[in-house]
PDB file of N, CA and C in Angstrom:
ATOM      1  N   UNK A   1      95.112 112.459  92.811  1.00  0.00           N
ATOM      2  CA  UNK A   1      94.806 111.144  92.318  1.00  0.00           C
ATOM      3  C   UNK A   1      94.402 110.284  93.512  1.00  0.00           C
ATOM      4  N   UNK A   2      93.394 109.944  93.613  1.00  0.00           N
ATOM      5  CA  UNK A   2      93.034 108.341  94.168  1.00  0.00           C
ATOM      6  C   UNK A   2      93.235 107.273  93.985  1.00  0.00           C
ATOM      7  N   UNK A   3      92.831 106.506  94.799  1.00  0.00           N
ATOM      8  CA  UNK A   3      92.793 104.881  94.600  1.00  0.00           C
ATOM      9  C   UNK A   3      91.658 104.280  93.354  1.00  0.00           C
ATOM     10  N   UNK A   4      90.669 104.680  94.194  1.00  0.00           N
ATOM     11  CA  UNK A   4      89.403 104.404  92.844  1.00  0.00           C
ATOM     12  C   UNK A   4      89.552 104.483  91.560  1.00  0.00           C
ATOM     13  N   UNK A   5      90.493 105.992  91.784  1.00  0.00           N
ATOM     14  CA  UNK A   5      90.509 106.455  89.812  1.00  0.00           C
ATOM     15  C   UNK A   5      91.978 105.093  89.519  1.00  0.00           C
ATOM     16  N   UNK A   6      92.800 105.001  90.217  1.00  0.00           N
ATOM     17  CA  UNK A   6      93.760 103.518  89.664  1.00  0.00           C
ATOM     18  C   UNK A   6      93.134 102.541  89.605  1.00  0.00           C
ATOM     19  N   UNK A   7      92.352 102.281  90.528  1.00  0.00           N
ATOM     20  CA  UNK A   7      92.194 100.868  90.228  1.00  0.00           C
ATOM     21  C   UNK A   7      91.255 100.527  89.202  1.00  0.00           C
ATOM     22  N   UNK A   8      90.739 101.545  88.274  1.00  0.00           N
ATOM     23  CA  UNK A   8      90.054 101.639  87.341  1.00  0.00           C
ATOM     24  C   UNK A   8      91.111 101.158  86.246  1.00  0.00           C
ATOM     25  N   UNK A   9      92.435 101.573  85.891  1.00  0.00           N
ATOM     26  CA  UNK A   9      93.390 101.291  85.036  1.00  0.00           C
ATOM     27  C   UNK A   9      93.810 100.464  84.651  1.00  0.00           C
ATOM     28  N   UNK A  10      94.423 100.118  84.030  1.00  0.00           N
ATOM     29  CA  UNK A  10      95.042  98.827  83.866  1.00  0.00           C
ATOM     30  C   UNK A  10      96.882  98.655  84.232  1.00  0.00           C
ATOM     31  N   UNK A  11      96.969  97.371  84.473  1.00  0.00           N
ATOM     32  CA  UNK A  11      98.649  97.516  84.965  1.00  0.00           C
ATOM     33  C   UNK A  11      99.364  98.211  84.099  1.00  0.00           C
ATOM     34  N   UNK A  12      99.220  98.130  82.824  1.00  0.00           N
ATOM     35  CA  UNK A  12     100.215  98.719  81.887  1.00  0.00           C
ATOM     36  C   UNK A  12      99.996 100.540  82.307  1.00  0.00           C
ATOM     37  N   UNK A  13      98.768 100.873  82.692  1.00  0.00           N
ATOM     38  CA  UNK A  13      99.023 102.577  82.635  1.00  0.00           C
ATOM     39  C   UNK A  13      99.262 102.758  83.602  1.00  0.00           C
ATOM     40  N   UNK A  14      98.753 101.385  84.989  1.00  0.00           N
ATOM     41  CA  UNK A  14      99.494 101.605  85.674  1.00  0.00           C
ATOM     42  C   UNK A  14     101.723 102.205  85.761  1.00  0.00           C
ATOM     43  N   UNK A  15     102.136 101.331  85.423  1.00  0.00           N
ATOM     44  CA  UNK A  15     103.753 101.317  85.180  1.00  0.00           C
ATOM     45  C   UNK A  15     103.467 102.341  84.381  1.00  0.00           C
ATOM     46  N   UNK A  16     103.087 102.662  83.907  1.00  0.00           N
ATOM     47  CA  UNK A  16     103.271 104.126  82.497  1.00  0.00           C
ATOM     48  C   UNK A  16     103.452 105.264  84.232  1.00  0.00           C
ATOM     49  N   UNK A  17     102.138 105.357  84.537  1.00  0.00           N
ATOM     50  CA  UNK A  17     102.147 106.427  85.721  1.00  0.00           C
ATOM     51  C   UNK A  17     103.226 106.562  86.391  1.00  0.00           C
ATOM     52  N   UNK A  18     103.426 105.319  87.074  1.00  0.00           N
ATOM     53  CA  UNK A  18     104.834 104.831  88.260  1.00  0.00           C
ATOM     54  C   UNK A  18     105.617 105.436  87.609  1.00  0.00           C
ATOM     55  N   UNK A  19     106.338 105.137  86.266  1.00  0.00           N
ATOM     56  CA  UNK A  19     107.433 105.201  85.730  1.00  0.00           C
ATOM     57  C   UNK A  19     107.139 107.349  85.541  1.00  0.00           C
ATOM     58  N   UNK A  20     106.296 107.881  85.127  1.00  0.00           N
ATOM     59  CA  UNK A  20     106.301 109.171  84.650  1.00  0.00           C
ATOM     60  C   UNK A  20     106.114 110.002  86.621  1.00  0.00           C
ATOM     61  N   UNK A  21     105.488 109.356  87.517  1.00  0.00           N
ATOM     62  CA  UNK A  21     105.761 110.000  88.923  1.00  0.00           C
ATOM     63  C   UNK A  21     107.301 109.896  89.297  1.00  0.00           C
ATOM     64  N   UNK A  22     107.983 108.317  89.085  1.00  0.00           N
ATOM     65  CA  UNK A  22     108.965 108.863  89.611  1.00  0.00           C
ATOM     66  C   UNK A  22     109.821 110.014  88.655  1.00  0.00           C
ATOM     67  N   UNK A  23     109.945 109.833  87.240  1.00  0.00           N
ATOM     68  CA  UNK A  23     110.565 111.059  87.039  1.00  0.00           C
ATOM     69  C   UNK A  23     110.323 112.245  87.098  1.00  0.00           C
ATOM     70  N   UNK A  24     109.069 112.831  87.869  1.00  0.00           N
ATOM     71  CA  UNK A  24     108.818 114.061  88.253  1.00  0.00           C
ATOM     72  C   UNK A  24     109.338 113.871  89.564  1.00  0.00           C
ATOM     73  N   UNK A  25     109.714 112.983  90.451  1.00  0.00           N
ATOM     74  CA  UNK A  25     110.169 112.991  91.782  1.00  0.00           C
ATOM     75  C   UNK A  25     111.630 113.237  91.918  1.00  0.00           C
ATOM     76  N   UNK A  26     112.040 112.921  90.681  1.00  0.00           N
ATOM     77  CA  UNK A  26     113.777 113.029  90.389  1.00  0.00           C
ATOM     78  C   UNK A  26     113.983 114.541  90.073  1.00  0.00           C
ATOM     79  N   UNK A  27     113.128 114.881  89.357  1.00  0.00           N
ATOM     80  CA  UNK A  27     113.362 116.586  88.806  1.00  0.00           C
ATOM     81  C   UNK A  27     113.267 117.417  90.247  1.00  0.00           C
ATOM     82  N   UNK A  28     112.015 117.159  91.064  1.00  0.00           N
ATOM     83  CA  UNK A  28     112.030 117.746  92.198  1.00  0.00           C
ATOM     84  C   UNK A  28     113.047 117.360  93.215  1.00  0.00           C
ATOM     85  N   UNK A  29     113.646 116.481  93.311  1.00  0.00           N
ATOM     86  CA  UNK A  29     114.772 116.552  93.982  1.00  0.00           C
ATOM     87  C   UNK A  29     115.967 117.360  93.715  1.00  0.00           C
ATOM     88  N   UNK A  30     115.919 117.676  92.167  1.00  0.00           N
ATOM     89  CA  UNK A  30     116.939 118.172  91.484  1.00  0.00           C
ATOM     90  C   UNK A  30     116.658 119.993  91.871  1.00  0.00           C
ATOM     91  N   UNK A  31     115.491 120.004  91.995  1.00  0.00           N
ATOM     92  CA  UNK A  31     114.888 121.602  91.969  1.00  0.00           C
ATOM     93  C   UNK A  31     115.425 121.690  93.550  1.00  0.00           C
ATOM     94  N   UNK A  32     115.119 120.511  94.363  1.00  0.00           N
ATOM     95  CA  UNK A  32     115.385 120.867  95.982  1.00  0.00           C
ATOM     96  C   UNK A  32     117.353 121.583  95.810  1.00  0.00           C
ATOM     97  N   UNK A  33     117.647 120.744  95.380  1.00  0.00           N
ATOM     98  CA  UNK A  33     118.694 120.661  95.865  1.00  0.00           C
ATOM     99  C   UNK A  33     119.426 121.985  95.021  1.00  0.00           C
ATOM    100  N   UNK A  34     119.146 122.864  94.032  1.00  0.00           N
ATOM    101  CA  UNK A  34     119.672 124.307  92.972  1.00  0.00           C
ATOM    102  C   UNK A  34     118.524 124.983  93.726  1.00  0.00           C
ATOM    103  N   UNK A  35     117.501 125.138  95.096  1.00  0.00           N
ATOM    104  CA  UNK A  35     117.156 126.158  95.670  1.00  0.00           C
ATOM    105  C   UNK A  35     115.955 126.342  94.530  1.00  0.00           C
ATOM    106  N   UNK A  36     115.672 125.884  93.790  1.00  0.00           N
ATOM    107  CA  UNK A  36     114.363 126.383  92.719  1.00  0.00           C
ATOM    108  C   UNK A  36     113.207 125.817  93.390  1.00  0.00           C
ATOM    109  N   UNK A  37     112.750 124.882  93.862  1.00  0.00           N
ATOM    110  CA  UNK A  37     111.887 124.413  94.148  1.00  0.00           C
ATOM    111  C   UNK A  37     110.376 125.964  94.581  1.00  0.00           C
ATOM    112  N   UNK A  38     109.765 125.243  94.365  1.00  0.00           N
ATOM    113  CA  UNK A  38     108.155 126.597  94.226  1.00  0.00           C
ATOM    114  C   UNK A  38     107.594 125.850  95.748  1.00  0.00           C
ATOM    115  N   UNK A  39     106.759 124.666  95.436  1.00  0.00           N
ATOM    116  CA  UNK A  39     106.542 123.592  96.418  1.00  0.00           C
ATOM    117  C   UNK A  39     106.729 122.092  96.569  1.00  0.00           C
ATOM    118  N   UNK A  40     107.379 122.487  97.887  1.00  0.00           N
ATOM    119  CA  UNK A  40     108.001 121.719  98.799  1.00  0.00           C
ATOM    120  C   UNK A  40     107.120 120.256  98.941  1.00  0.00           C
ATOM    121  N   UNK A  41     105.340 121.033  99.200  1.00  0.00           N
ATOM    122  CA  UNK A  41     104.552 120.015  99.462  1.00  0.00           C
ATOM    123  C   UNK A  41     104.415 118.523  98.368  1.00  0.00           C
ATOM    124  N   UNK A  42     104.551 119.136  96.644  1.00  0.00           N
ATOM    125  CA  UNK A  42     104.412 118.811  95.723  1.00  0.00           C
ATOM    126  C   UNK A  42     105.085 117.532  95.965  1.00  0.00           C
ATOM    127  N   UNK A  43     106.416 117.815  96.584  1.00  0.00           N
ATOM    128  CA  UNK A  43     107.163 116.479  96.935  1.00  0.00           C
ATOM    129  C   UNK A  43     106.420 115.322  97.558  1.00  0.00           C
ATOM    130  N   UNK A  44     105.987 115.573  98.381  1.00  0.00           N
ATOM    131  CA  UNK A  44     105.285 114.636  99.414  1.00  0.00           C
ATOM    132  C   UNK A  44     104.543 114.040  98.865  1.00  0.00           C
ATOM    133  N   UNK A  45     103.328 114.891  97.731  1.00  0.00           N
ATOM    134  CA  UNK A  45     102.158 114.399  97.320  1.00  0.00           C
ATOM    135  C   UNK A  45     102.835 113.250  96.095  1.00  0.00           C
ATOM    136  N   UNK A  46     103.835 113.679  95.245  1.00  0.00           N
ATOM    137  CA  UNK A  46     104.359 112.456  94.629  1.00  0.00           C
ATOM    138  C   UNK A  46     104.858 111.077  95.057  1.00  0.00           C
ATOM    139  N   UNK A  47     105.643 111.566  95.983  1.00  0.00           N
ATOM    140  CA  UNK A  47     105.915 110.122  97.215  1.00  0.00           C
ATOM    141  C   UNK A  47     104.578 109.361  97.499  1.00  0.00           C
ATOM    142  N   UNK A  48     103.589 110.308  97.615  1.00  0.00           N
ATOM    143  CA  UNK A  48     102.222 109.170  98.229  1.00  0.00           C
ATOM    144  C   UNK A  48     101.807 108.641  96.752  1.00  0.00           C
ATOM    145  N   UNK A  49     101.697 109.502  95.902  1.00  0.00           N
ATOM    146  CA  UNK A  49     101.097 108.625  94.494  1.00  0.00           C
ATOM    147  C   UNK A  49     102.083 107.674  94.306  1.00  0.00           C
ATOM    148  N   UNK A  50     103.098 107.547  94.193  1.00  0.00           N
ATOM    149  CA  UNK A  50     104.028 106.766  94.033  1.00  0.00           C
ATOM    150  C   UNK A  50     103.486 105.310  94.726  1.00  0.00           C
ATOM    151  N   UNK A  51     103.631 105.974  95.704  1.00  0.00           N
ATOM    152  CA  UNK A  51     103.138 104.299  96.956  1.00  0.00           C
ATOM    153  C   UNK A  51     101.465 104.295  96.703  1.00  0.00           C
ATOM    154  N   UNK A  52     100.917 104.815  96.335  1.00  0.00           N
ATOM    155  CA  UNK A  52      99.255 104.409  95.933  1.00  0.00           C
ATOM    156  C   UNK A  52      99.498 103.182  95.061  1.00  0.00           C
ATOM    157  N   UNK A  53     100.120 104.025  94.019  1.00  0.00           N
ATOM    158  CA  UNK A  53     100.280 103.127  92.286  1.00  0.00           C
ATOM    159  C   UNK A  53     101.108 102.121  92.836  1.00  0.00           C
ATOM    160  N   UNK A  54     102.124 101.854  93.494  1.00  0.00           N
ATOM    161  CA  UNK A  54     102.943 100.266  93.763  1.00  0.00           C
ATOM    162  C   UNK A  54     101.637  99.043  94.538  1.00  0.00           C
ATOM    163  N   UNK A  55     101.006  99.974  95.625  1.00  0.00           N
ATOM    164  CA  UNK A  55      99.736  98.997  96.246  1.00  0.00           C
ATOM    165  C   UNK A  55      98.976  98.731  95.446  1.00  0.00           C
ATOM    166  N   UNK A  56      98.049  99.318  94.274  1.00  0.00           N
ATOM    167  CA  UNK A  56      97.503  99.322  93.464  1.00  0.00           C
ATOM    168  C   UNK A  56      97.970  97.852  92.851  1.00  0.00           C
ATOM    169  N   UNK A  57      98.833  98.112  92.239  1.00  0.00           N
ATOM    170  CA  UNK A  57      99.671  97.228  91.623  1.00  0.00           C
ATOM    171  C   UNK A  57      99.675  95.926  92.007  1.00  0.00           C
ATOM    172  N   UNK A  58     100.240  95.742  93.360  1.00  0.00           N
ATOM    173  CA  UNK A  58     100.445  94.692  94.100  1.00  0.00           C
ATOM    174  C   UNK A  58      99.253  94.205  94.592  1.00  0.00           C
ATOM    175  N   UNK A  59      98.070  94.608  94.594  1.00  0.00           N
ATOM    176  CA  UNK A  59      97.009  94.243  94.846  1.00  0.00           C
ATOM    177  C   UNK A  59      96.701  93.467  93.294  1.00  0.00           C
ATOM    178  N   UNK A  60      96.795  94.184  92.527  1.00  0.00           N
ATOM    179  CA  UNK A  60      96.376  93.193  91.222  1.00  0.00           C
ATOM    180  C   UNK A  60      97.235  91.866  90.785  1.00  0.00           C
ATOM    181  N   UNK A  61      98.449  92.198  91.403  1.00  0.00           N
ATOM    182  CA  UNK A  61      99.236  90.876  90.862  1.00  0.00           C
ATOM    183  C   UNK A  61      98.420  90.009  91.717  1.00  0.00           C
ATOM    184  N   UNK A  62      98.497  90.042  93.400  1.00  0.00           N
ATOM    185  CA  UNK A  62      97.568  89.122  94.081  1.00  0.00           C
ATOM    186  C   UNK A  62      96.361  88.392  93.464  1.00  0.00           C
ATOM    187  N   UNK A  63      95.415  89.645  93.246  1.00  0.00           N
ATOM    188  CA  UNK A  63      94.125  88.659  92.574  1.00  0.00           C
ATOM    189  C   UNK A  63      94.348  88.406  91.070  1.00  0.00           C
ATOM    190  N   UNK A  64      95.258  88.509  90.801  1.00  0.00           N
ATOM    191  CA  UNK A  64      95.767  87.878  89.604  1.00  0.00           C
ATOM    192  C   UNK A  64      96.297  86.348  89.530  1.00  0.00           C
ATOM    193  N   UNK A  65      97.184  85.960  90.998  1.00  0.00           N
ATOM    194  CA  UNK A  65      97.771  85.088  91.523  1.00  0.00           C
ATOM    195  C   UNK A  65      96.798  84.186  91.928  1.00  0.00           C
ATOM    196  N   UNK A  66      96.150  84.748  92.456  1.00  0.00           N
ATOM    197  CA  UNK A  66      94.718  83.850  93.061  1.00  0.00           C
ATOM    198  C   UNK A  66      93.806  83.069  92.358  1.00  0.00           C
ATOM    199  N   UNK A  67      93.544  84.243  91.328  1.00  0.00           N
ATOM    200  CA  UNK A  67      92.438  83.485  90.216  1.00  0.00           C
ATOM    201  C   UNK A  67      93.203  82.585  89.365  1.00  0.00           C
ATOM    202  N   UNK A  68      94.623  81.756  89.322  1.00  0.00           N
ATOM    203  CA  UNK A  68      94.820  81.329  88.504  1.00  0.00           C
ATOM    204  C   UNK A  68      95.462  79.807  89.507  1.00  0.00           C
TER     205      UNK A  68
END
């Protein structure tokens, strides 16, 4: 996932996303920690979508803030 393809979205699918990454970030912690985990990397790449979609975000409240 990119930036481009979010900032195409809207806040609401934004928070839909946020809210459905972090609970794949919770399961993979859960997999780290019972030795199941497949990849390790998978982790990381959720942590960064995670923080894409919050900037994303926070960028729109701004010009949201602005224009009004």
């Amino acid at each position: 996932m990119n930036a481009s393809e979010l900032r195409d979205k809207t806040p609401d699918e934004l928070r839909d996303q946020l809210v459905q990454l972090k609970k794949e970030a919770f399961n993979l912690r859960f997999q780290q920690a019972s030795g199941q985990m497949e990849s390790t990397a998978r982790m990381r790449a959720v942590r960064r979508d995670v923080a894409r979609v919050k900037t994303i975000l926070n960028e729109k409240a701004a010009a949201a803030a602005s224009e009004a």
